[in-house]
Protein backbone atom coordinates (compact mmCIF):
# COMPACT_ATOMS: atom_id res chain seq x y z
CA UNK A 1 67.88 127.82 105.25
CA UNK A 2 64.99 127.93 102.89
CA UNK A 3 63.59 131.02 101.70
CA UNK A 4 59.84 131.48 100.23
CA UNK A 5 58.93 134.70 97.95
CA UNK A 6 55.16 134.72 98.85
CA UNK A 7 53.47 133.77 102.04
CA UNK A 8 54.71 132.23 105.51
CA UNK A 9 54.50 128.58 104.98
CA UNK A 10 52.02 126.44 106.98
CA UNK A 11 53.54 123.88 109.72
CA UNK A 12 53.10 121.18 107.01
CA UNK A 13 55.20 122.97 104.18
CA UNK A 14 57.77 123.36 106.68
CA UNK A 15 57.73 120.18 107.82
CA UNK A 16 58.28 118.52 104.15
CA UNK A 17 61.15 120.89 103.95
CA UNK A 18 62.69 119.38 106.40
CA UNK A 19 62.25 115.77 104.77
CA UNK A 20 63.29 117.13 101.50
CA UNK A 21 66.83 118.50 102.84
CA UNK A 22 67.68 115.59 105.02
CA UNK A 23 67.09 113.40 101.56
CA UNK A 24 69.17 116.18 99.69
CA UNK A 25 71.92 115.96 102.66
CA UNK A 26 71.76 111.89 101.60
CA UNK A 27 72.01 112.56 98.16
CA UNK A 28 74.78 115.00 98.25
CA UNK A 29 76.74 112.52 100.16
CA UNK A 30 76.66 109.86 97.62
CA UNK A 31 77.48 112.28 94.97
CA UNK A 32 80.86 113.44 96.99
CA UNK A 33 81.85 110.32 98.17
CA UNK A 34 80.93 107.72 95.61
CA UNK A 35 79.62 108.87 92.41
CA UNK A 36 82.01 109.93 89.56
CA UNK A 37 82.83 112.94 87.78
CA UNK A 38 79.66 114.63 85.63
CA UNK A 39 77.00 112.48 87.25
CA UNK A 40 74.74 114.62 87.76
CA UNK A 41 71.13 114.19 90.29
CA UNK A 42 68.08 116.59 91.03
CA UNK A 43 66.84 117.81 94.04
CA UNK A 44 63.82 118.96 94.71
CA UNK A 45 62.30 121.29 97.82
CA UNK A 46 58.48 122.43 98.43
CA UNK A 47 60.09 125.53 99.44
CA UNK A 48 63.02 128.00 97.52
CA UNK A 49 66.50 127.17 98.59
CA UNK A 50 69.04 129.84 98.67
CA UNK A 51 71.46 128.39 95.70
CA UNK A 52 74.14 131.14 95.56
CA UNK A 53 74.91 130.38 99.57
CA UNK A 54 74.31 126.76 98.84
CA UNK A 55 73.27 126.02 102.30
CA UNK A 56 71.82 122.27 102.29
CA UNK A 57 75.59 120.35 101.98
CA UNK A 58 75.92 118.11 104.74
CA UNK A 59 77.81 119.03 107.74
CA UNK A 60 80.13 116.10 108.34
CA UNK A 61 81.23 113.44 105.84
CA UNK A 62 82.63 110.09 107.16
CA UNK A 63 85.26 108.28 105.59
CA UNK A 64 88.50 107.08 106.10
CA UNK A 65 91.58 109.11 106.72
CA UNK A 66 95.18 107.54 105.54
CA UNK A 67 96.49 109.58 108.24
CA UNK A 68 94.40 108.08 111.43
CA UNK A 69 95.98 104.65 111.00
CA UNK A 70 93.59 102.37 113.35
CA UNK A 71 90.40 104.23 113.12
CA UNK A 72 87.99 102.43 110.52
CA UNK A 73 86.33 105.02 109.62
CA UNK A 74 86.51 109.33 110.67
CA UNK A 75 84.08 112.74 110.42
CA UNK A 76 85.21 115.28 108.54
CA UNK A 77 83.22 118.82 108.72
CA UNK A 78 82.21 121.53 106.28
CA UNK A 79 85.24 124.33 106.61
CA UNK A 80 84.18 126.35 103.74
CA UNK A 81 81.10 126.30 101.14
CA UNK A 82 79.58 128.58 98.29
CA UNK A 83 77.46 127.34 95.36
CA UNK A 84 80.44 125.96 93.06
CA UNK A 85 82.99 124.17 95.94
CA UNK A 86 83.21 122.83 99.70
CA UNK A 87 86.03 121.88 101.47
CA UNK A 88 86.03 119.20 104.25
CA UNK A 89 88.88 118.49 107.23
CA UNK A 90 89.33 115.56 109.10
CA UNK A 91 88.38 116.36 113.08
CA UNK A 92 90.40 113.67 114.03
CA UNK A 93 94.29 114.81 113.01
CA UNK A 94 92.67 118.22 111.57
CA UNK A 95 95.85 117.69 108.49
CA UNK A 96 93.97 115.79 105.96
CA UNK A 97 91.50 117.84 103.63
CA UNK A 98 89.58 117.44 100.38
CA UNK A 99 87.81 120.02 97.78
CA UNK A 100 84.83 119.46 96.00
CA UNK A 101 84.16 121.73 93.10
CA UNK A 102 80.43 121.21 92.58
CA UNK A 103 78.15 122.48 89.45
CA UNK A 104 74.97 124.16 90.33
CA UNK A 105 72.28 124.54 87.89
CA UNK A 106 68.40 126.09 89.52
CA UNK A 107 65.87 124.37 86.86
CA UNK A 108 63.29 126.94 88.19
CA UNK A 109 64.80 129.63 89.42
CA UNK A 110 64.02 133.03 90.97
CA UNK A 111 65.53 136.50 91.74
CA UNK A 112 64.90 138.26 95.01
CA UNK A 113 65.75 141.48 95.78
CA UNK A 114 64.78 142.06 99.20
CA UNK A 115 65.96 141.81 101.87
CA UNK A 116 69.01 140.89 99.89
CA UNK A 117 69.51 140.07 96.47
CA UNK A 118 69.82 136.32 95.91
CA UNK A 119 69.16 133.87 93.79
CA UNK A 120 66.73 130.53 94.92
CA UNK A 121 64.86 127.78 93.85
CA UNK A 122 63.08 124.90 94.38
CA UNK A 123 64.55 122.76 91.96
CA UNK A 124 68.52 122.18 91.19
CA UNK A 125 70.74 120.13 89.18
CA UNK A 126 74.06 119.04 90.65
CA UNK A 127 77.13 117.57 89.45
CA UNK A 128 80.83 117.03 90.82
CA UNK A 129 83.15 118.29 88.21
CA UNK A 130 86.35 118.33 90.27
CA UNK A 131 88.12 116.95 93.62
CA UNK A 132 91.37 118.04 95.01
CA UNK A 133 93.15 115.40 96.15
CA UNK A 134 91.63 113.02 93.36
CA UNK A 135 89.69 110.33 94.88
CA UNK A 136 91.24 106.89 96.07
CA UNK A 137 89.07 103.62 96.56
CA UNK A 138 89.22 103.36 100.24
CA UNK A 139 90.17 99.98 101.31
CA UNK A 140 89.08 98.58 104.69
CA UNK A 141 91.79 97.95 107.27
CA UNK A 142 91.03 93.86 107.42
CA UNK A 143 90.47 93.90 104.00
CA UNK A 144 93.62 95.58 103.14
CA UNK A 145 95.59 92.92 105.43
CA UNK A 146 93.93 90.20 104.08
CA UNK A 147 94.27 90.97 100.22
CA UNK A 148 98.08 92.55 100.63
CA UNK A 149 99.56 95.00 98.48
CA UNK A 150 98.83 93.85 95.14
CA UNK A 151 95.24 92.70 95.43
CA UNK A 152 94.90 96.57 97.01
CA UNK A 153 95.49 98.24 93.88
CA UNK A 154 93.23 95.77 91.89
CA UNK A 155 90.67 96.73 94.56
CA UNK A 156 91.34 100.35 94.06
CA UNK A 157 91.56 99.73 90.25
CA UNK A 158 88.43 97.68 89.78
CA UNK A 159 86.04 99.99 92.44
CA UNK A 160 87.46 103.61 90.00
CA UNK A 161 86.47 101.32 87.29
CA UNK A 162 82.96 100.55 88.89
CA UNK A 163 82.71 104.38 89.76
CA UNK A 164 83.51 105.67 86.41
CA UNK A 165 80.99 103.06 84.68
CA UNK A 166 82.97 100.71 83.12
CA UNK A 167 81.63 97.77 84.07
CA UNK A 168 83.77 95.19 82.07
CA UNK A 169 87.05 96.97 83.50
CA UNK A 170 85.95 96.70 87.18
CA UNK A 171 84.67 93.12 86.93
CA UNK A 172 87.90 92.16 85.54
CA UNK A 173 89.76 93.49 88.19
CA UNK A 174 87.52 92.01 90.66
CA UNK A 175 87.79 88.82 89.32
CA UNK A 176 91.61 89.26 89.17
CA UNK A 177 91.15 89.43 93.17
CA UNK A 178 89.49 86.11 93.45
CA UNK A 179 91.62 84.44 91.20
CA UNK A 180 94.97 85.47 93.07
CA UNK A 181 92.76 84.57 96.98
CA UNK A 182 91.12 81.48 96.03
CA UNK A 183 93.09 79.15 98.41
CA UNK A 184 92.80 82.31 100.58
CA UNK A 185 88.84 81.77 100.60
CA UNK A 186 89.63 78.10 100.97
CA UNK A 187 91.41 79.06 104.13
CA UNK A 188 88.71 80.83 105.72
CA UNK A 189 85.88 78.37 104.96
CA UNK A 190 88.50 75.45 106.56
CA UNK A 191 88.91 77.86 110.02
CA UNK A 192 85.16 78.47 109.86
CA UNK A 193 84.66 75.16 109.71
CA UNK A 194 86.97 74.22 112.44
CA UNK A 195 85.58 76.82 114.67
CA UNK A 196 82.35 74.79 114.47
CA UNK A 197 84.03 71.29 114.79
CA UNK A 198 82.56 70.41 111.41
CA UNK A 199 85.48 67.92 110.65
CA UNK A 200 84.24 66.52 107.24
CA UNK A 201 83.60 70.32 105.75
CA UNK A 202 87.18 70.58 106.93
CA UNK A 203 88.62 67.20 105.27
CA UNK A 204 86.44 68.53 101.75
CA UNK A 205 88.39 71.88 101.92
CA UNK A 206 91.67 70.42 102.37
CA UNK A 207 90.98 68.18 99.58
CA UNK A 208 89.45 70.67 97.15
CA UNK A 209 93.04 73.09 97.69
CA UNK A 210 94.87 70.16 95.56
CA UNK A 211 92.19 70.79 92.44
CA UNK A 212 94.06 72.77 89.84
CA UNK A 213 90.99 74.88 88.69
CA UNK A 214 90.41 77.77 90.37
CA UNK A 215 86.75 77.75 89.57
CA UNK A 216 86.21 74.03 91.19
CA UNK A 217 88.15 74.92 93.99
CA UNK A 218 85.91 77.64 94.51
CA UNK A 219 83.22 76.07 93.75
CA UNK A 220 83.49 73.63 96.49
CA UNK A 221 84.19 76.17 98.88
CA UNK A 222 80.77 77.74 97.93
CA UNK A 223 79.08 74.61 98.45
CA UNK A 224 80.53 74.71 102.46
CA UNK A 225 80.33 77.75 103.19
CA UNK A 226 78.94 77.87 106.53
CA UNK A 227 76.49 79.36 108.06
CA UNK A 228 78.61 82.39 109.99
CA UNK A 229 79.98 83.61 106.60
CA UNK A 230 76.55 83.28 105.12
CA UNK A 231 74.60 86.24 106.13
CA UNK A 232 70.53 85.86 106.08
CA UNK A 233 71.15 82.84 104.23
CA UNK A 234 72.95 84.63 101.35
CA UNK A 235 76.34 82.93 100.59
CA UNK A 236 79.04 86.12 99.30
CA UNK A 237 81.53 82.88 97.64
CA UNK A 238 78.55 82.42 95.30
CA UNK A 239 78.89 86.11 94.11
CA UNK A 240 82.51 85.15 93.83
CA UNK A 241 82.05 82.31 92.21
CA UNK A 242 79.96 83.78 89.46
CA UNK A 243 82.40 86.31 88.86
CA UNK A 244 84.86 83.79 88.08
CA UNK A 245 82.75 81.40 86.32
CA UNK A 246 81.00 83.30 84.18
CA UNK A 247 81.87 84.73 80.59
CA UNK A 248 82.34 88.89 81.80
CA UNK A 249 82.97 89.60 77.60
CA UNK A 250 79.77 88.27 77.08
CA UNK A 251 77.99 90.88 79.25
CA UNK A 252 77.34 94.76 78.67
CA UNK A 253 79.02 97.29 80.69
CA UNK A 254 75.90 97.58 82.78
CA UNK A 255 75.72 94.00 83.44
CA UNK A 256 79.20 94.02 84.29
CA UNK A 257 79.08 96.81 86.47
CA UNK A 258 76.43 95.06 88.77
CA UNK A 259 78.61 91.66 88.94
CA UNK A 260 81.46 93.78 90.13
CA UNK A 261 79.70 95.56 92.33
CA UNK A 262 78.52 92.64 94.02
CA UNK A 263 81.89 90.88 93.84
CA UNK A 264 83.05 94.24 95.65
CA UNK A 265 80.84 94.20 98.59
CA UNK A 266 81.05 90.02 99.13
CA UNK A 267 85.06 90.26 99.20
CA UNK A 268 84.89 93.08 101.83
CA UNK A 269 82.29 91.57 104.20
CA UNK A 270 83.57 87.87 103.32
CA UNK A 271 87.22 88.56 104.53
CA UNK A 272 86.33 91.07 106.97
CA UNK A 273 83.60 89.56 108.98
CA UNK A 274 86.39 86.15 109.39
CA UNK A 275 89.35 88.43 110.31
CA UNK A 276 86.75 90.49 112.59
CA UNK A 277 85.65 87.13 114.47
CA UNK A 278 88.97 85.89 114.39
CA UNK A 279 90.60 88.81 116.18
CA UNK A 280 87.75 89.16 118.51
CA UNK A 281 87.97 85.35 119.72
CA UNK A 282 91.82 85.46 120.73
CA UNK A 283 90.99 88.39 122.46
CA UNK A 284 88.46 87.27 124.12
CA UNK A 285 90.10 83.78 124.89
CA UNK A 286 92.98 85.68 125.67
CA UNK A 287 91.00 87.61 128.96
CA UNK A 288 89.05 84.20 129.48
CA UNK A 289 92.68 82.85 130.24
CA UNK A 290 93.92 85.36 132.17
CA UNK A 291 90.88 85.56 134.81
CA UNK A 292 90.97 81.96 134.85
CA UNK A 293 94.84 82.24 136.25
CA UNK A 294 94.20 84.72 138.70
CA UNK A 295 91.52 83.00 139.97
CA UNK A 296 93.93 79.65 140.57
């Protein structure tokens, strides 16, 4: 994989070689999967890497496939690579594949000629400058249940928005989503609540849904969340809530960006972890039952 134009390398060399292209493999995934167009990052190797064979692209990618309805989440491998594209297939249904047309610049490069003529270096530049099908904001399954057709497409929307950098865009299509799920969130605060026999929480929530602001109906919901939808203490309605409440024109692009991004990852774990625990407990209430009338 790596090749060296002087001496053998020691044990140590080789060993940080071996760090450096398991972090490249890392990077290189983020850059395919969710970094824009012309973003360009560095890598960097104690050792020459080969750059017209391009050998240190990661094997398998996971991701969703539209095609394997009911898997979360598939591996797609490497079927074909050179310095300026890679293509990936989906093992599962082995029908869905993307291209990635990649730009490759060596920052300190070298020509070999022996044994074969090549180019390497220790030090590369690369951006994404095409992918074939374009790329699609993949939605969770629960999360595309819970936030239906329309709130999809904001989702979609708002996380392109996030991924090209435009921060105010994506925030306002993430706060479109809480705006149009507010009793939604209500909803799943009141079951969480009830799942816990925490009547008054309950009563407060059912009150709060007759409030005509959004923001103090949220607001309230934030204030009882409990403790199974708030993760190491960290409560995902307040990053909600803050979307919503606060003045998004006021903010740069940048500070935009990070609300969204925020808002992005509270509405998926938020909505997923409920529908998750939700599922899971009629299922297993469901065998609990049955055992219990077979044993009667």
């Amino acid at each position: 994989m790596a090749r060296e134009s002087g001496n053998s390398p020691t044990p140590e060399m080789q060993k940080a070689q071996q760090k450096a292209i398991v972090d490249a493999h890392h990077k290189l995934t983020v850059l395919l999967l969710e970094r824009g167009l012309y973003s360009p990052i560095e890598l960097q190797f104690p050792l020459p890497v080969c750059v017209d064979a391009w050998e240190i692209l990661p094997e398998v990618l996971n991701v969703p496939c539209d095609l394997c309805t009911g898997v979360p989440t598939t591996s797609w491998r490497i079927l074909d690579r050179s310095h300026d594209q890679c293509m990936y297939e989906c093992i599962s249904c082995k029908k869905e594949s993307v291209k990635y047309y990649l730009r490759v610049t060596p920052l300190e490069a070298t020509e070999l000629r022996f044994p074969v003529r090549q180019v390497v270096s220790t030090r590369a530049e690369v951006e994404k400058v095409g992918q074939v099908p374009a790329w699609i904001a993949p939605v969770p399954a629960l999360l595309k249940k819970a936030l239906g057709e329309e709130g999809v497409q904001h989702y979609r929307q708002g996380a392109s928005s996030l991924r090209a950098g435009r921060g105010i865009g994506a925030a306002a299509y993430f706060r479109r989503i809480v705006e149009d799920h507010v009793d939604d969130l209500l909803t799943v605060v009141e079951e969480a609540a009830a799942a816990q026999s925490d009547q008054p929480t309950v009563e407060r929530i059912r009150a709060a849904k007759g409030l005509l602001q959004a923001t103090e109906r949220l607001k309230i919901a934030k204030e009882n969340t409990p403790a199974i939808l708030r993760p190491g203490g960290y409560n995902p309605l307040g990053t909600l809530y803050e979307i919503l409440s606060e003045g998004l024109h006021e903010k740069s692009d940048a500070e935009n960006g990070i609300i969204a991004s925020r808002a992005q990852k509270a509405l998926a774990f938020f909505f997923e972890t409920w529908a998750s625990y939700r599922e899971r407990s009629k299922e297993y209430t469901y065998e609990i039952a049955k055992q219990a009338t077979k044993t009667t």
